[in-house]
Structure formats: structure tokens, C-alpha cells
PDB file of N, CA and C in Angstrom:
ATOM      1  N   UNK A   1      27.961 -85.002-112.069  1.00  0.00           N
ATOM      2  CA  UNK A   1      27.969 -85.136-110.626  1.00  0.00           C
ATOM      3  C   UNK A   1      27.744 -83.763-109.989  1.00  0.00           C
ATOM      4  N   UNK A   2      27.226 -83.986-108.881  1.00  0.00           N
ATOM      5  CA  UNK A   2      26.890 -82.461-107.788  1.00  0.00           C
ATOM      6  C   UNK A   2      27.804 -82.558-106.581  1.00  0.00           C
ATOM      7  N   UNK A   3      28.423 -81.606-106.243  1.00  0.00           N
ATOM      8  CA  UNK A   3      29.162 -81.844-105.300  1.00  0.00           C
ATOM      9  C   UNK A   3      28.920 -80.421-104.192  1.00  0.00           C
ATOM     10  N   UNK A   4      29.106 -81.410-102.872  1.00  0.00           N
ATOM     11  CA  UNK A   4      28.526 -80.224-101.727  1.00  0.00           C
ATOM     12  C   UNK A   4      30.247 -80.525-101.059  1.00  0.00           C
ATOM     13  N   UNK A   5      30.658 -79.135-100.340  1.00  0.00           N
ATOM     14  CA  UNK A   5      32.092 -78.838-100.665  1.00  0.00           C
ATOM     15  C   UNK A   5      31.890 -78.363 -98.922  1.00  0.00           C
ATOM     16  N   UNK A   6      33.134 -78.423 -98.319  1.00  0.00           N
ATOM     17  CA  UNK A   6      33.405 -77.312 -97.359  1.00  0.00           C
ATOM     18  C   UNK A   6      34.910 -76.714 -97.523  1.00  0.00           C
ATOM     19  N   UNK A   7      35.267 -75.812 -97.949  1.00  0.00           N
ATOM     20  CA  UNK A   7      36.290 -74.748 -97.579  1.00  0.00           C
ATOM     21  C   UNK A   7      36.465 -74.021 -96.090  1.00  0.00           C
ATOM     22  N   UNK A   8      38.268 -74.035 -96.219  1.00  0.00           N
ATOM     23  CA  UNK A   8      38.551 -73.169 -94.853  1.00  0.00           C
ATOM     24  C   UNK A   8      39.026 -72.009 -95.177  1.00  0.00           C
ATOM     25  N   UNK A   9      39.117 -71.074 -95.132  1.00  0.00           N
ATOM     26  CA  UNK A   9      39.897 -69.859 -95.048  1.00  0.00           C
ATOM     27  C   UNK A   9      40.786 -69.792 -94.340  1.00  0.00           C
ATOM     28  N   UNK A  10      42.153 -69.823 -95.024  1.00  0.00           N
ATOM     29  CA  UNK A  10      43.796 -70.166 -94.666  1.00  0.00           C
ATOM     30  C   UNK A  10      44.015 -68.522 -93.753  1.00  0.00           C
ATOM     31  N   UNK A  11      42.555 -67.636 -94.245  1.00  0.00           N
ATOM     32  CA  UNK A  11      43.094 -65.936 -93.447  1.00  0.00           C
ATOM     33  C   UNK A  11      42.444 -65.957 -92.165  1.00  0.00           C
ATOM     34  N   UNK A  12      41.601 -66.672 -91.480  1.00  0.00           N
ATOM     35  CA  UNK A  12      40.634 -66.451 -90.823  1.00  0.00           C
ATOM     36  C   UNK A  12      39.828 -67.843 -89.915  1.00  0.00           C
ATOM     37  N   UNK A  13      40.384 -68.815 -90.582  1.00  0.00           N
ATOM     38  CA  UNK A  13      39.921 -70.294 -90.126  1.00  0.00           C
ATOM     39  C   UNK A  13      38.832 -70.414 -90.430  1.00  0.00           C
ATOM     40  N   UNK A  14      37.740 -69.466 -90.835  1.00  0.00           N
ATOM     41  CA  UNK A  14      36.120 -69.751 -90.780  1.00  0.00           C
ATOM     42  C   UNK A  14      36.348 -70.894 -92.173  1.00  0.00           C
ATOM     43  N   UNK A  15      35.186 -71.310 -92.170  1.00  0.00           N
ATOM     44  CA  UNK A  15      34.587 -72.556 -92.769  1.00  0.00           C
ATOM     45  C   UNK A  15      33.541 -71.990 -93.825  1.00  0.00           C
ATOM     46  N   UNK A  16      33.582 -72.731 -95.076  1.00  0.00           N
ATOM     47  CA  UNK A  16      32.214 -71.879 -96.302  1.00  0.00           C
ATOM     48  C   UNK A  16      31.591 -73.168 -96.954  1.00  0.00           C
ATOM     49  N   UNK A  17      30.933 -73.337 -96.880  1.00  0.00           N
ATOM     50  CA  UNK A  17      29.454 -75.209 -96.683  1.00  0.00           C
ATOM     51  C   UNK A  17      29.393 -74.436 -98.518  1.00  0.00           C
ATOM     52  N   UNK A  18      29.610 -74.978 -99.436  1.00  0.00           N
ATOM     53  CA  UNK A  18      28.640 -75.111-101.089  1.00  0.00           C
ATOM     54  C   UNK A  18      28.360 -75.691-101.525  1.00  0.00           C
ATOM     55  N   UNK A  19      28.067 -75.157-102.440  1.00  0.00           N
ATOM     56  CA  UNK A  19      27.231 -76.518-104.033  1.00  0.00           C
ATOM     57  C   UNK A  19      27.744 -76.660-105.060  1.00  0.00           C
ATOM     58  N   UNK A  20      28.130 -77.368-106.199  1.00  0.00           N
ATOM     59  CA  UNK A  20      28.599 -76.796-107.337  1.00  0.00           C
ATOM     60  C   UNK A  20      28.537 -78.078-108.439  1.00  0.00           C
ATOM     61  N   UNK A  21      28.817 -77.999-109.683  1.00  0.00           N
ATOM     62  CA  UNK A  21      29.038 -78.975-110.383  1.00  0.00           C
ATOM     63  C   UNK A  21      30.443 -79.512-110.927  1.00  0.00           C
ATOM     64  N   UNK A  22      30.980 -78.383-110.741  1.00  0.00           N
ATOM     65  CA  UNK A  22      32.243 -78.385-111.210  1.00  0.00           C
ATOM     66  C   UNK A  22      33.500 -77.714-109.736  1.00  0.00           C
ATOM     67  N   UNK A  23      33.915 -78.757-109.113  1.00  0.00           N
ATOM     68  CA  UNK A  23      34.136 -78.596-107.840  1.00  0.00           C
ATOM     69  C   UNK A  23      36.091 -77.742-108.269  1.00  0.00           C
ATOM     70  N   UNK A  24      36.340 -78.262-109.632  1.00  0.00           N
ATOM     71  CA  UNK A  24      37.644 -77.680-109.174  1.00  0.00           C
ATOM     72  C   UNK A  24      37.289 -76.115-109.333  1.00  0.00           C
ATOM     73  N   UNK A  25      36.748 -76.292-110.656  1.00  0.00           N
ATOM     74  CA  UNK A  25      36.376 -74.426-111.035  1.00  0.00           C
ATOM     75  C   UNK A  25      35.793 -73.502-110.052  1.00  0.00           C
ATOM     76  N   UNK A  26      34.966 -74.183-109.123  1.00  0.00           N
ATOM     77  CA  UNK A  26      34.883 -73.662-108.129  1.00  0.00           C
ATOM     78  C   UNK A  26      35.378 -73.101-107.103  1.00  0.00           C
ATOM     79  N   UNK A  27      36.589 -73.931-106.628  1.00  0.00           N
ATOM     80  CA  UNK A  27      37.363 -73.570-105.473  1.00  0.00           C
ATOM     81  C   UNK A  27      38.330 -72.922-106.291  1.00  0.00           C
ATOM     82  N   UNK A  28      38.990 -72.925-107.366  1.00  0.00           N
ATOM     83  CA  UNK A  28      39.752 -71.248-108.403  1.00  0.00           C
ATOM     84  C   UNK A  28      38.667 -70.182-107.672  1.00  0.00           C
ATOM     85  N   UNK A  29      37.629 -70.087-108.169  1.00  0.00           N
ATOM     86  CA  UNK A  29      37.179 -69.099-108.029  1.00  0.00           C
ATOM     87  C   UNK A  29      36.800 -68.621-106.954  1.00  0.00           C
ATOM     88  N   UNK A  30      36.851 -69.472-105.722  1.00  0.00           N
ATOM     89  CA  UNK A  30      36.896 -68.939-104.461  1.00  0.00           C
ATOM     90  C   UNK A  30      38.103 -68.257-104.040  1.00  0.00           C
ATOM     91  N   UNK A  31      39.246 -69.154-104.392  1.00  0.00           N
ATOM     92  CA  UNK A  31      40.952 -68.185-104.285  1.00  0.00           C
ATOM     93  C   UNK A  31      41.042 -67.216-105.291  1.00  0.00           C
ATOM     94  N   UNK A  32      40.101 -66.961-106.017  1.00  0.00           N
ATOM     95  CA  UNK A  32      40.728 -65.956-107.281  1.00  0.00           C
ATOM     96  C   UNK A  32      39.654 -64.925-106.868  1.00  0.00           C
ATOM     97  N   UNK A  33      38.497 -64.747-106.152  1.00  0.00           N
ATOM     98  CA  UNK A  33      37.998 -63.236-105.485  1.00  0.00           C
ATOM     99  C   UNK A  33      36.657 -63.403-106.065  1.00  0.00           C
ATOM    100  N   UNK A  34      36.414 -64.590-106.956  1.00  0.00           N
ATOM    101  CA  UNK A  34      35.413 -64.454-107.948  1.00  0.00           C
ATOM    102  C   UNK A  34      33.851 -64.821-107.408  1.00  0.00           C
ATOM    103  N   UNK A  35      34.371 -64.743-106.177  1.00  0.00           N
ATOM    104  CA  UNK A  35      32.880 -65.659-105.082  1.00  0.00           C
ATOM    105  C   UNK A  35      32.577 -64.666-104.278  1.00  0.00           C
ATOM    106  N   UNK A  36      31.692 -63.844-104.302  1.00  0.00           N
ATOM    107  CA  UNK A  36      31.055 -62.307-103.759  1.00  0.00           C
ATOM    108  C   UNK A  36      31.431 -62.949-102.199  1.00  0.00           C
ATOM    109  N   UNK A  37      30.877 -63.874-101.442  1.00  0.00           N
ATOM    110  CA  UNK A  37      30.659 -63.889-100.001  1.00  0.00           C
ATOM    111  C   UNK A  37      32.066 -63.883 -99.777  1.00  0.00           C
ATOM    112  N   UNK A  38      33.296 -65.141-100.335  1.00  0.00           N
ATOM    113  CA  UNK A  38      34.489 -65.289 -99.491  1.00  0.00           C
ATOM    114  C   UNK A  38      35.308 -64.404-100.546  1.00  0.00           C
ATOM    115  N   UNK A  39      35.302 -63.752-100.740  1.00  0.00           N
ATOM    116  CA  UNK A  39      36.343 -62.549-101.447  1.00  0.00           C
ATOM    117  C   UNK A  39      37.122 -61.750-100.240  1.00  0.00           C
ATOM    118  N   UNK A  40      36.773 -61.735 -99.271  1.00  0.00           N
ATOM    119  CA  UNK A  40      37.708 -61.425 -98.351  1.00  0.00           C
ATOM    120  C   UNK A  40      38.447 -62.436 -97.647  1.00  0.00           C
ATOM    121  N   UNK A  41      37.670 -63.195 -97.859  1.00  0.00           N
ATOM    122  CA  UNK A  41      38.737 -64.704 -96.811  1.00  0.00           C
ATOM    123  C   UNK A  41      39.469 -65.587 -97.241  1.00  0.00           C
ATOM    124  N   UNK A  42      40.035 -65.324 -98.980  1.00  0.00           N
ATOM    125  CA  UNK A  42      40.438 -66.368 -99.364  1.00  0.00           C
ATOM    126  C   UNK A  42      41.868 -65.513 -98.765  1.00  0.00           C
ATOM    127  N   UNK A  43      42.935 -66.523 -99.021  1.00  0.00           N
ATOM    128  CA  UNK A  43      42.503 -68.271 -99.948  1.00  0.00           C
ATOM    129  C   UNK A  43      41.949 -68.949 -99.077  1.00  0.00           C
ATOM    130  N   UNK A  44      41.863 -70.369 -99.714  1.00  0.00           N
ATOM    131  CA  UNK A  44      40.854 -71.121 -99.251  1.00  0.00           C
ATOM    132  C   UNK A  44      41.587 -73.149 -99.568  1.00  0.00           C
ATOM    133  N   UNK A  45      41.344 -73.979 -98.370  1.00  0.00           N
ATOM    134  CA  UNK A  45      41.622 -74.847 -98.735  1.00  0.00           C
ATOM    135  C   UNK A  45      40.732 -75.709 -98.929  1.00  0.00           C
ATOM    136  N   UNK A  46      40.233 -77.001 -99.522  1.00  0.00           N
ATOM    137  CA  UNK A  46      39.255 -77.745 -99.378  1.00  0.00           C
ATOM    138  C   UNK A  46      39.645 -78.603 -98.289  1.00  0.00           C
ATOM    139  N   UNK A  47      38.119 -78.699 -97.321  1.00  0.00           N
ATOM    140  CA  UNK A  47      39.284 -79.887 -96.270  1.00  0.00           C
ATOM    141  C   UNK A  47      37.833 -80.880 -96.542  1.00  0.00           C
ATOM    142  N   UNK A  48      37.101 -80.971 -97.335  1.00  0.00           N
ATOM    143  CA  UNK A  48      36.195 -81.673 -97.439  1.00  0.00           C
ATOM    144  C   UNK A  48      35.057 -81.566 -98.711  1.00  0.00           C
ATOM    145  N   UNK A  49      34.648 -82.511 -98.896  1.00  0.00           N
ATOM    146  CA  UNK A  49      33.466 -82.725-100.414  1.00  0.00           C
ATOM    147  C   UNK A  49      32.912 -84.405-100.300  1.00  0.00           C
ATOM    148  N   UNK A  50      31.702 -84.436-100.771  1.00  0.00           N
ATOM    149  CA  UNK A  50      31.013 -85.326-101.103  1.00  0.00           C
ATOM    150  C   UNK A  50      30.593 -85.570-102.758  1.00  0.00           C
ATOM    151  N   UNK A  51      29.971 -86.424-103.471  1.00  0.00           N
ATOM    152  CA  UNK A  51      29.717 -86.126-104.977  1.00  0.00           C
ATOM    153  C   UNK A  51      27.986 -86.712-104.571  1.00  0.00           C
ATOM    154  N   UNK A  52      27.436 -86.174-105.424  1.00  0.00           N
ATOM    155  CA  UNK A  52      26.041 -86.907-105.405  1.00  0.00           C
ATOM    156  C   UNK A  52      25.657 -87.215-107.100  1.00  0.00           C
ATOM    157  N   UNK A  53      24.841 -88.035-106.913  1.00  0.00           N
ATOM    158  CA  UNK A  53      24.677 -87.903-108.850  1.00  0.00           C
ATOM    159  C   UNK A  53      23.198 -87.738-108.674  1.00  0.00           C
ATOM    160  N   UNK A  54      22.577 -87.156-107.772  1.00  0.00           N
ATOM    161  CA  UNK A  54      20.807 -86.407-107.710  1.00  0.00           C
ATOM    162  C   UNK A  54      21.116 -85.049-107.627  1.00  0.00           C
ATOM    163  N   UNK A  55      21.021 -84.554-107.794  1.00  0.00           N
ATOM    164  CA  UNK A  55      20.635 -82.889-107.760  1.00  0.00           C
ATOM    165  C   UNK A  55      19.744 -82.251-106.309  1.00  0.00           C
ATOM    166  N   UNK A  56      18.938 -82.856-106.825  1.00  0.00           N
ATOM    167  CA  UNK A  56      18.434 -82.737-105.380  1.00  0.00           C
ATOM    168  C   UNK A  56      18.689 -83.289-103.914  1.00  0.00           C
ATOM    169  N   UNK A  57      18.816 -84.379-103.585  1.00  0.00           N
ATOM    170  CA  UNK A  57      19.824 -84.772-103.137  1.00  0.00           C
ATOM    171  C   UNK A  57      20.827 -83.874-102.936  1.00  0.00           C
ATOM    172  N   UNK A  58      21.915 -83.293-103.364  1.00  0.00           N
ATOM    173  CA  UNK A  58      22.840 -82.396-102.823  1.00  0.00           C
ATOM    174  C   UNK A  58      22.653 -81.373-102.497  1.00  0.00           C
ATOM    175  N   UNK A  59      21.346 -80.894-103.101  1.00  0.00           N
ATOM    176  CA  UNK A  59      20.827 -79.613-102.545  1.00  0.00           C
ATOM    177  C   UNK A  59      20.397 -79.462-100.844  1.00  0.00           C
ATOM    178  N   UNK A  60      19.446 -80.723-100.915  1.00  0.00           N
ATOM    179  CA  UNK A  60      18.972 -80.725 -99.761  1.00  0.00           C
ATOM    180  C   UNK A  60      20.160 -81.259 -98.770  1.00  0.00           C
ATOM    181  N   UNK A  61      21.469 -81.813 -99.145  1.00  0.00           N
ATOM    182  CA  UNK A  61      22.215 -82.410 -97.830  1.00  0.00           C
ATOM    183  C   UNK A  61      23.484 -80.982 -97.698  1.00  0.00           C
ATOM    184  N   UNK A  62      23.224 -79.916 -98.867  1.00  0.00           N
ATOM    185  CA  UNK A  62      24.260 -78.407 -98.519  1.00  0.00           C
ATOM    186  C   UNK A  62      23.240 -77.790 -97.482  1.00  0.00           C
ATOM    187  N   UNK A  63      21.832 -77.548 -98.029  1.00  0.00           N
ATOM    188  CA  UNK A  63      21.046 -76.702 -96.664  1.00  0.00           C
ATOM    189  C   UNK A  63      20.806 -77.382 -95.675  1.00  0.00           C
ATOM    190  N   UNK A  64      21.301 -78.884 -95.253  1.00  0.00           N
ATOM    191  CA  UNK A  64      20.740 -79.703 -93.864  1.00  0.00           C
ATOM    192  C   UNK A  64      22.382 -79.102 -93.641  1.00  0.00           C
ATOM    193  N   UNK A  65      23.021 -79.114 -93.950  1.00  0.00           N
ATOM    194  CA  UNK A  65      24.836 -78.690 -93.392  1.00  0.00           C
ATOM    195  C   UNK A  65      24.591 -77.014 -93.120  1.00  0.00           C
ATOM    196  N   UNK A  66      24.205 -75.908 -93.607  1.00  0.00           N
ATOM    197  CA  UNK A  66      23.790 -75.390 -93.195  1.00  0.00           C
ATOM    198  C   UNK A  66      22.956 -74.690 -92.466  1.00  0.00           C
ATOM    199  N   UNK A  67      22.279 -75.363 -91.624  1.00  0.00           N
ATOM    200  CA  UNK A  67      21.380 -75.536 -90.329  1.00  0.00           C
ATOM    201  C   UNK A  67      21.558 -75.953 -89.449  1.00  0.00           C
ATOM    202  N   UNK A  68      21.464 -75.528 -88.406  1.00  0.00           N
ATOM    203  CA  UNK A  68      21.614 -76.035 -86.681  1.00  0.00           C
ATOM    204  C   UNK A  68      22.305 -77.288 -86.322  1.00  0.00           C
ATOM    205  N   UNK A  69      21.723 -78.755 -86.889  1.00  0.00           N
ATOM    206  CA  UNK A  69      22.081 -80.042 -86.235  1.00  0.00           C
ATOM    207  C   UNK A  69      23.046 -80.772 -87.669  1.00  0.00           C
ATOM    208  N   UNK A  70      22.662 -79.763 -88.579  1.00  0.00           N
ATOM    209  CA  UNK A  70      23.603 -80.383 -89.524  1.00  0.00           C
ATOM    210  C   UNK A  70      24.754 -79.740 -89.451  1.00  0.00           C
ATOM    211  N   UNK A  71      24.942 -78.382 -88.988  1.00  0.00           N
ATOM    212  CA  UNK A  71      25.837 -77.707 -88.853  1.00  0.00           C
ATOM    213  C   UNK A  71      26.930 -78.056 -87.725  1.00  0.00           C
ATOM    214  N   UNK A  72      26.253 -78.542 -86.754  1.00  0.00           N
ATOM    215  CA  UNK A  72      26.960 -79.252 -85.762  1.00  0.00           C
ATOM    216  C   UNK A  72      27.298 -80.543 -86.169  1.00  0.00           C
ATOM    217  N   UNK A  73      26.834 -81.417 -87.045  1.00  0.00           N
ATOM    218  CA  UNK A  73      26.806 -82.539 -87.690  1.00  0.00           C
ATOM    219  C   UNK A  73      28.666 -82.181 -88.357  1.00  0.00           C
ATOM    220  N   UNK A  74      28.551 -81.290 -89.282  1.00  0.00           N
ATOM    221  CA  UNK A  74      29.653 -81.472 -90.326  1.00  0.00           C
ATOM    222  C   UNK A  74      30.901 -80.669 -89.187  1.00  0.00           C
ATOM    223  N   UNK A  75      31.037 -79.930 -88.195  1.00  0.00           N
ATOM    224  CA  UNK A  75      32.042 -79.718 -87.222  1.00  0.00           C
ATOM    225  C   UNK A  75      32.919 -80.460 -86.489  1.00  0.00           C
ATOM    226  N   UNK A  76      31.798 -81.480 -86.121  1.00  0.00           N
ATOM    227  CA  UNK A  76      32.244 -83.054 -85.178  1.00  0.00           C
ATOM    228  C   UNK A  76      32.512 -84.092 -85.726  1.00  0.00           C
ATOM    229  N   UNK A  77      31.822 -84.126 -87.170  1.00  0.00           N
ATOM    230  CA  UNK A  77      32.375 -85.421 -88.070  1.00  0.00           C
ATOM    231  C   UNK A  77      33.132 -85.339 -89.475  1.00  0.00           C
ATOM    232  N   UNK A  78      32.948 -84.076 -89.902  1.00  0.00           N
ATOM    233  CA  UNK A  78      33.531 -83.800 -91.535  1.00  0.00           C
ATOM    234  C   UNK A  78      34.947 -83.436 -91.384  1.00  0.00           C
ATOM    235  N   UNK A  79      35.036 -82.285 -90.391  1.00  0.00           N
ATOM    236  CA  UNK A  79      36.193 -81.627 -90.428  1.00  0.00           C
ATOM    237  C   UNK A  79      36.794 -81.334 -88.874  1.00  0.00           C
TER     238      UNK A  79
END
């Protein structure tokens, strides 16, 4: 499975949109420093995830969440 994730930062409130396959190992490694971008903002909670079983598919619905109307999309309805 592919999973597109949103994290909050418990230091800062900002929000971090990803990708991953392995969603728990992932969010460890967002609280453990091991994720170059949020290494300053953890910790981190999950307040949201989807699973996809296409690859592509999750690719393309993490960069429509990161863009303009998707971005406003996952503010008003995800979280």
C-alpha cells in the first residue's frame, strides 16, 4: 500500500502533506529528526492519511494536496 499522510507539528501548528510506504516508519522518523524538512518542527502528530494500492495514484493525489485548490481542498475537509 502507498499512503499520502498529513502531519501537524505539536511546536508550531504548521501542517507537512507526504508520501510513503511504510506510514508508521515514517512518522518515527519525522519525531526522531530523521526527515531533513521537519527536523525542526517535530514532534509531530498524524491528524490524517489515506492508503492507495496505485502508486501513482498517490503520487499524483500528495502533489494535487500540495497545490493551490488541493491545498485549500485538504484545510476545509481533511483536517
Amino acid at each position: 500500500m502507498y499512503y499520502i499522510y498529513i502531519l501537524q507539528s505539536q511546536k508550531d501548528k504548521t501542517f507537512y502533506t507526504g508520501f510513503t510506504e511504510d506510514l508508521k516508519k515514517r512518522i518515527k522518523d519525522h519525531n526522531w529528526h530523521e526527515a531533513d524538512y521537519s527536523k525542526s518542527k517535530a514532534p509531530f502528530k498524524l491528524v490524517w492519511y489515506c492508503a492507495f494500492k496505485d502508486k501513482k495514484k498517490a503520487l499524483d493525489f500528495e502533489k494535487y494536496l500540495k497545490q493551490g485548490s488541493g491545498f485549500a481542498f485538504a484545510r476545509k475537509r481533511l483536517i
